[in-house]
Structures are given as C-alpha cells and as structure tokens.
N, C-alpha and C. Protein backbone atom coordinates (compact mmCIF):
# COMPACT_ATOMS: atom_id res chain seq x y z
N UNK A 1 0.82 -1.19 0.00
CA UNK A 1 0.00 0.00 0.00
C UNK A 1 0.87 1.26 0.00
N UNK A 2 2.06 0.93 0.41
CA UNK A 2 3.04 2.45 0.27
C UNK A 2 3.42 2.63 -0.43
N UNK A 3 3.59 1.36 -1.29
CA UNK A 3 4.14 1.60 -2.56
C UNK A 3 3.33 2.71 -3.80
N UNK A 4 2.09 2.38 -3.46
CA UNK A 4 1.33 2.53 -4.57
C UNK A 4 0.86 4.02 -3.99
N UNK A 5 0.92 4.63 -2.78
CA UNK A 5 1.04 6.11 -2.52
C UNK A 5 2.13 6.82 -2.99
N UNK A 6 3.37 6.24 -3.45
CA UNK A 6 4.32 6.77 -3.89
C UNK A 6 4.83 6.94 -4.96
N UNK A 7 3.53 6.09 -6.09
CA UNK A 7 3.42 5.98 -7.21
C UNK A 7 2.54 6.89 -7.81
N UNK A 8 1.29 7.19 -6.88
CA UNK A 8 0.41 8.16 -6.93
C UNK A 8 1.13 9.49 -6.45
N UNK A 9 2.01 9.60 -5.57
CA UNK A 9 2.37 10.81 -5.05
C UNK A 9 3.56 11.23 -6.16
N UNK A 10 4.53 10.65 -7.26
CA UNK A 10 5.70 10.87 -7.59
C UNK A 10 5.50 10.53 -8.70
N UNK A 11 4.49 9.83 -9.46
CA UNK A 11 4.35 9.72 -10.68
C UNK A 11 4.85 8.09 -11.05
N UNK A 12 4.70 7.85 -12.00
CA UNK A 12 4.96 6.37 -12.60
C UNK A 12 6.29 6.59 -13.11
N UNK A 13 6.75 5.45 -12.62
CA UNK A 13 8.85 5.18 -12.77
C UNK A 13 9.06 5.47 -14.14
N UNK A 14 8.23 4.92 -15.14
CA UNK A 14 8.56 4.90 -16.22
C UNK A 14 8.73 6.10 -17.13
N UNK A 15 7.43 7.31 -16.62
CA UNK A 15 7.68 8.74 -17.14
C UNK A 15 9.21 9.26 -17.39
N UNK A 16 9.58 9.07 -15.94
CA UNK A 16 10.86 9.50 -15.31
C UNK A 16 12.15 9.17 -16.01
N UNK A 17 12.18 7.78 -16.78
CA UNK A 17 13.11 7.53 -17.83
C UNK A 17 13.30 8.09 -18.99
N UNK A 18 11.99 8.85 -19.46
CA UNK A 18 11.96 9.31 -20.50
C UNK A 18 12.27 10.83 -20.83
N UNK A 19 12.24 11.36 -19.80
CA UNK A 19 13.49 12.30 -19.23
C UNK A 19 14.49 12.32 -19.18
N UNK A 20 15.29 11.42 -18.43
CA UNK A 20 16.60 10.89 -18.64
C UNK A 20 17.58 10.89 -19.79
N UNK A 21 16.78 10.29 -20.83
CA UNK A 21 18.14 10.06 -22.00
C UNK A 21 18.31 11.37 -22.88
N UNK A 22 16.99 12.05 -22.86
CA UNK A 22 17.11 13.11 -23.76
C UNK A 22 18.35 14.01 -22.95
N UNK A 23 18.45 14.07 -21.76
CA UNK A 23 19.33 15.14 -20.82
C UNK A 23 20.68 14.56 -21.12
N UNK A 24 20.82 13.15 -20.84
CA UNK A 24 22.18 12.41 -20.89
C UNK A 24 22.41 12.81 -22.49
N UNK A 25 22.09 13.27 -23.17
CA UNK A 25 22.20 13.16 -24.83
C UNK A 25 23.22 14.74 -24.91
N UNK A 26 22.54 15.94 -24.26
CA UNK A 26 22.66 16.84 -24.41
C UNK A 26 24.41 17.32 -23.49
N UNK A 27 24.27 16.06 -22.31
CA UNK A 27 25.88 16.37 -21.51
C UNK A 27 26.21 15.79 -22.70
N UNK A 28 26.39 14.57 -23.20
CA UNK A 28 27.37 14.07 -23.99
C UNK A 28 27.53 14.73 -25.10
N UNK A 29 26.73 15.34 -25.83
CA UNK A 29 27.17 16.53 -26.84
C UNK A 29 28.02 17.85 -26.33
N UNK A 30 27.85 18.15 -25.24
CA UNK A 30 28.61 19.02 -24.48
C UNK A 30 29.89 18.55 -23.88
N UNK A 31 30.21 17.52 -23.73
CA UNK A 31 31.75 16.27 -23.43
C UNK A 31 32.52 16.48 -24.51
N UNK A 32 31.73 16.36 -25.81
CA UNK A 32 32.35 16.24 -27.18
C UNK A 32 32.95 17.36 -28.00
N UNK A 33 32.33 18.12 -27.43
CA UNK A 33 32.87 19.38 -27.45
C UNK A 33 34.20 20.23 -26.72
N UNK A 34 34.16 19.68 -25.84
CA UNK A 34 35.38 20.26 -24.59
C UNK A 34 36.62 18.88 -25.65
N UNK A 35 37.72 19.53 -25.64
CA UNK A 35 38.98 18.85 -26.21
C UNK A 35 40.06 19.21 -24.86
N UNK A 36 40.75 17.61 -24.70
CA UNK A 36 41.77 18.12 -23.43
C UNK A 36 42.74 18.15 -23.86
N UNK A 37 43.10 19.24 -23.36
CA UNK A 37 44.41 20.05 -23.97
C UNK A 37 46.05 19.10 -23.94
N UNK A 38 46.03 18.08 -22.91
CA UNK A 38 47.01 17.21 -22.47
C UNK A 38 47.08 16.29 -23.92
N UNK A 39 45.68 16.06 -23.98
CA UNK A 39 45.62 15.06 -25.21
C UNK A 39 46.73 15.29 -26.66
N UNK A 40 46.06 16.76 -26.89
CA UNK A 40 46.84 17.28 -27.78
C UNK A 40 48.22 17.71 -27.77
N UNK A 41 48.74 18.11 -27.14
CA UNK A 41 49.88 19.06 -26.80
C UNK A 41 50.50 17.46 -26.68
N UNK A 42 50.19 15.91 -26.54
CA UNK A 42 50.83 14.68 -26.51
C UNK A 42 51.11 14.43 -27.68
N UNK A 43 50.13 14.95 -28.98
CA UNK A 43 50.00 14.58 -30.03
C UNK A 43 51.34 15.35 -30.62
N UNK A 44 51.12 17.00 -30.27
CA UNK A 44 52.35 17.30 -31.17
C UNK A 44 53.89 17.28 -30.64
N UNK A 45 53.70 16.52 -29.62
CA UNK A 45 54.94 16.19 -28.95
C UNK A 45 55.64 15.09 -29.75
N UNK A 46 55.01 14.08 -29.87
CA UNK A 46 55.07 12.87 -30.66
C UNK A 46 55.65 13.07 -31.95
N UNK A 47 55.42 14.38 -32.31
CA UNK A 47 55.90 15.06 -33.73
C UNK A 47 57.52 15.62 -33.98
N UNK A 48 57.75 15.58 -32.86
CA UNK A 48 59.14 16.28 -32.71
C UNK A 48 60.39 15.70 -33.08
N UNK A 49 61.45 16.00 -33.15
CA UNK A 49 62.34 15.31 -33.55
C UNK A 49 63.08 14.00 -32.26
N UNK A 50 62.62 14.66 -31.42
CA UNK A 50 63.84 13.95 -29.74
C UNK A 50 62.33 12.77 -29.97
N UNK A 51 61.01 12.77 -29.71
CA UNK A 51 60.11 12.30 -29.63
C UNK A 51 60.09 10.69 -30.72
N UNK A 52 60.12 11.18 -32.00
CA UNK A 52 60.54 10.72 -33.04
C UNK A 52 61.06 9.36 -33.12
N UNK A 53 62.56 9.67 -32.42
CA UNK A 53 63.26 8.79 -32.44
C UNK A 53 63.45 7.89 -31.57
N UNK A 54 62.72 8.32 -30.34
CA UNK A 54 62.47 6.95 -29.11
C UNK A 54 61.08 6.24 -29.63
N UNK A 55 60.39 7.01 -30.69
CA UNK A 55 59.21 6.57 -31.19
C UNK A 55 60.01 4.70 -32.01
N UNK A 56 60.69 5.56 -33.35
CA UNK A 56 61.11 4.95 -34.27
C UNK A 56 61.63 3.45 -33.42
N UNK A 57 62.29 3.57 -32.31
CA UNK A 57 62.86 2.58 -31.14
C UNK A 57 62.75 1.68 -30.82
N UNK A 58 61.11 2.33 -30.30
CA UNK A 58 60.10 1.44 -29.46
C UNK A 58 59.64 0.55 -30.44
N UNK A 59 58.54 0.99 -32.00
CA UNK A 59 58.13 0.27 -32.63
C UNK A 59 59.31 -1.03 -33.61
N UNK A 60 60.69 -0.70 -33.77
CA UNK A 60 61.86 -1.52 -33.74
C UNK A 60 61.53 -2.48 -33.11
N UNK A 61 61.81 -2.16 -31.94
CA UNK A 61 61.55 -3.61 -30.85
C UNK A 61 60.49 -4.44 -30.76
N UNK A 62 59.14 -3.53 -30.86
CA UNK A 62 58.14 -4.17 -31.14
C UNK A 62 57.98 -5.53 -32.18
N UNK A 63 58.38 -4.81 -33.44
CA UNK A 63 58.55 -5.45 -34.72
C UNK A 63 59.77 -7.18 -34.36
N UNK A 64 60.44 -6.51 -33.53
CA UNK A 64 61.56 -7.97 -33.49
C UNK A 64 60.89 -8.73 -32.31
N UNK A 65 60.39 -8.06 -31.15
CA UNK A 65 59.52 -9.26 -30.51
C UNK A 65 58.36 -9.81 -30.95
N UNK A 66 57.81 -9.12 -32.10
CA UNK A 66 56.49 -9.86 -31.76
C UNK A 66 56.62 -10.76 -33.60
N UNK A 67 57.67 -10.74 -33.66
CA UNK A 67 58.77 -11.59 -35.13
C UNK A 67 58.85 -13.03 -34.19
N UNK A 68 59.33 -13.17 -33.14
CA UNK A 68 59.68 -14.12 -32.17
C UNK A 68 58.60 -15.13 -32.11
N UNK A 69 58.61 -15.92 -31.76
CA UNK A 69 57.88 -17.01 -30.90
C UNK A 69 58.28 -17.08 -29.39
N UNK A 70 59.44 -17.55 -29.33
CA UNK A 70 59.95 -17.79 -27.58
C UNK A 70 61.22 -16.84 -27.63
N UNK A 71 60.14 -16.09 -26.83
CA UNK A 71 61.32 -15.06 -26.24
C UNK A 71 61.17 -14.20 -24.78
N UNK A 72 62.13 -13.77 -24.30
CA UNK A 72 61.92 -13.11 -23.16
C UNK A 72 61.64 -11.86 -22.93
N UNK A 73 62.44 -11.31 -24.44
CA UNK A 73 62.64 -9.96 -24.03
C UNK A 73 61.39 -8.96 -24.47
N UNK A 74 61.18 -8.33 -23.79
CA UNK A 74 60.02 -7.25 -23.48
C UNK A 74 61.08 -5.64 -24.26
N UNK A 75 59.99 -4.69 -24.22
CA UNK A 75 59.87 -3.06 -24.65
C UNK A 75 60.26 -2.32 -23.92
N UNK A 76 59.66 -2.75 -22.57
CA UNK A 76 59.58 -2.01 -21.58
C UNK A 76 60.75 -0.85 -21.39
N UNK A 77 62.19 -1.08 -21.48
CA UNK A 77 62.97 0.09 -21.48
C UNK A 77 62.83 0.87 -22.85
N UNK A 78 62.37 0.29 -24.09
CA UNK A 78 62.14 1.85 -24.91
C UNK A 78 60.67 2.42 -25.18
N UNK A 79 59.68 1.57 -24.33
CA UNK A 79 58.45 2.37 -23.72
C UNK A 79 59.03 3.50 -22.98
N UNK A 80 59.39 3.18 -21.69
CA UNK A 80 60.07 4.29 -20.67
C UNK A 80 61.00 5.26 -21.43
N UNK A 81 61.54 5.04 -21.97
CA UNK A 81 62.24 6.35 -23.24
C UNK A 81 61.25 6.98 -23.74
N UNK A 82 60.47 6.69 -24.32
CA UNK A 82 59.69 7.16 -25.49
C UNK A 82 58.39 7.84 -24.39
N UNK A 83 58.57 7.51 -23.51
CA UNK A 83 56.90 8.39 -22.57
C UNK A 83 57.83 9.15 -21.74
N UNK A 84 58.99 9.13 -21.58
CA UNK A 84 59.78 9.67 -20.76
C UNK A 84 60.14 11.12 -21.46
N UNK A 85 60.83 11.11 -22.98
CA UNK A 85 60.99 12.27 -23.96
C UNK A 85 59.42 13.03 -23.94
N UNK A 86 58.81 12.04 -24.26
CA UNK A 86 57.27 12.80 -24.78
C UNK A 86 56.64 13.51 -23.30
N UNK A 87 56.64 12.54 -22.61
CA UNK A 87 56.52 13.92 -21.16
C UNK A 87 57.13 14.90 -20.89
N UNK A 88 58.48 14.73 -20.78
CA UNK A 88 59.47 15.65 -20.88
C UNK A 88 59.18 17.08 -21.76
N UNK A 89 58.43 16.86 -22.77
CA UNK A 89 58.22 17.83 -24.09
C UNK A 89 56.87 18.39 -23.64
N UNK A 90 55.79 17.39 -23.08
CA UNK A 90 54.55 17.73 -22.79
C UNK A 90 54.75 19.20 -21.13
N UNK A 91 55.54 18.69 -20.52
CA UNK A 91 55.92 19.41 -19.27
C UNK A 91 56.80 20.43 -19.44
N UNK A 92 57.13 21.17 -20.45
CA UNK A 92 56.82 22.20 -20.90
C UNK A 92 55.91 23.55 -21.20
N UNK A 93 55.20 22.56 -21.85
CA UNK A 93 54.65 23.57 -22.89
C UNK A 93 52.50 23.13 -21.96
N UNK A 94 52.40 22.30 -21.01
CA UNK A 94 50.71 22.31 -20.61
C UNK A 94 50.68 23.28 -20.07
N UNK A 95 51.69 23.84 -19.64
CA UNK A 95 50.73 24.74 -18.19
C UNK A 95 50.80 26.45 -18.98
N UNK A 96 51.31 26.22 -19.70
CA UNK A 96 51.00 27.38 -20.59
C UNK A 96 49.74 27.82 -21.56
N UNK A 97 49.11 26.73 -21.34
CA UNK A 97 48.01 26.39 -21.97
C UNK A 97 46.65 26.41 -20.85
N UNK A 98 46.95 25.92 -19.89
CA UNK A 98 45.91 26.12 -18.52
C UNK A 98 45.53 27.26 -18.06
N UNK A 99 43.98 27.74 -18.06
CA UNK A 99 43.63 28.90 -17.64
C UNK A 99 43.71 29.02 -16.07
C-alpha cells in the first residue's frame, strides 16, 4: 500500500526515464565538445624530432619481438624512453596552456 502512494504521489517510474536520456544526450554533446588540452599538446609532442626517435625505437623492438615465438625480451625500457621524452616535451609547454 506504500508503494502505490508513492506511485500516486511521484508519478509512474517509467515517465521518469523518458526524461533521462534526452538530458544524458545533451551532456554528452557538451563532453564532445570540450577537447583536453594534455591530449593534444601529446600529439604534437610525438611530432618532434627527440620524440621521433624513441618513437622509431620502441616500434623496432616491437617489430623484433612480436617476429619471435619464444622469447623473453620485453619493450619495456624503450616504452620508458619514449613516454619519458614525450613527457618531458609535454611538461613544458601544458601549463601554458591552462587557464
């Protein structure tokens, strides 16, 4: 019986959904719009010459491990180069960009 006062008092659940998506529609067009600045300023980091070449490195290694079948050796030290330069470049130039 309380239930059904609270159904009468607040309306039927189901109205209430149909509200919902149209609003969720309108943040996510508004999400899509905002661009993060980290994102980018990663992108043209990646472009650079120092960037480049721990790039060129990493995908090297890639190419010869994953050539392999049984092997041990991992990326991992010219990952850490290559995010290490590209941060390095990014930590620069974000906070110049931050309001």
């Amino acid at each position: 019986m309380v239930f059904e006062r609270k159904m009468l008092t607040y309306g039927d659940p189901d109205d209430e959904e149909e509200d919902g998506p149209a609003e969720e529609e309108e943040e996510e067009e508004e999400e899509e719009d905002m661009v993060d600045p980290l994102e980018t300023i990663r992108a043209k980091c990646e472009q650079t010459e120092h960037c480049v070449h721990y790039k060129e490195r990493l995908e090297t290694c890639e190419a010869r491990v994953s050539s392999r079948s049984n092997t041990e050796e991992d990326c991992t030290e010219e990952l850490f180069d290559f995010l290490h330069a590209r941060d390095h470049c990014v930590a620069h130039k974000l906070f110049h960009n931050v309001k």
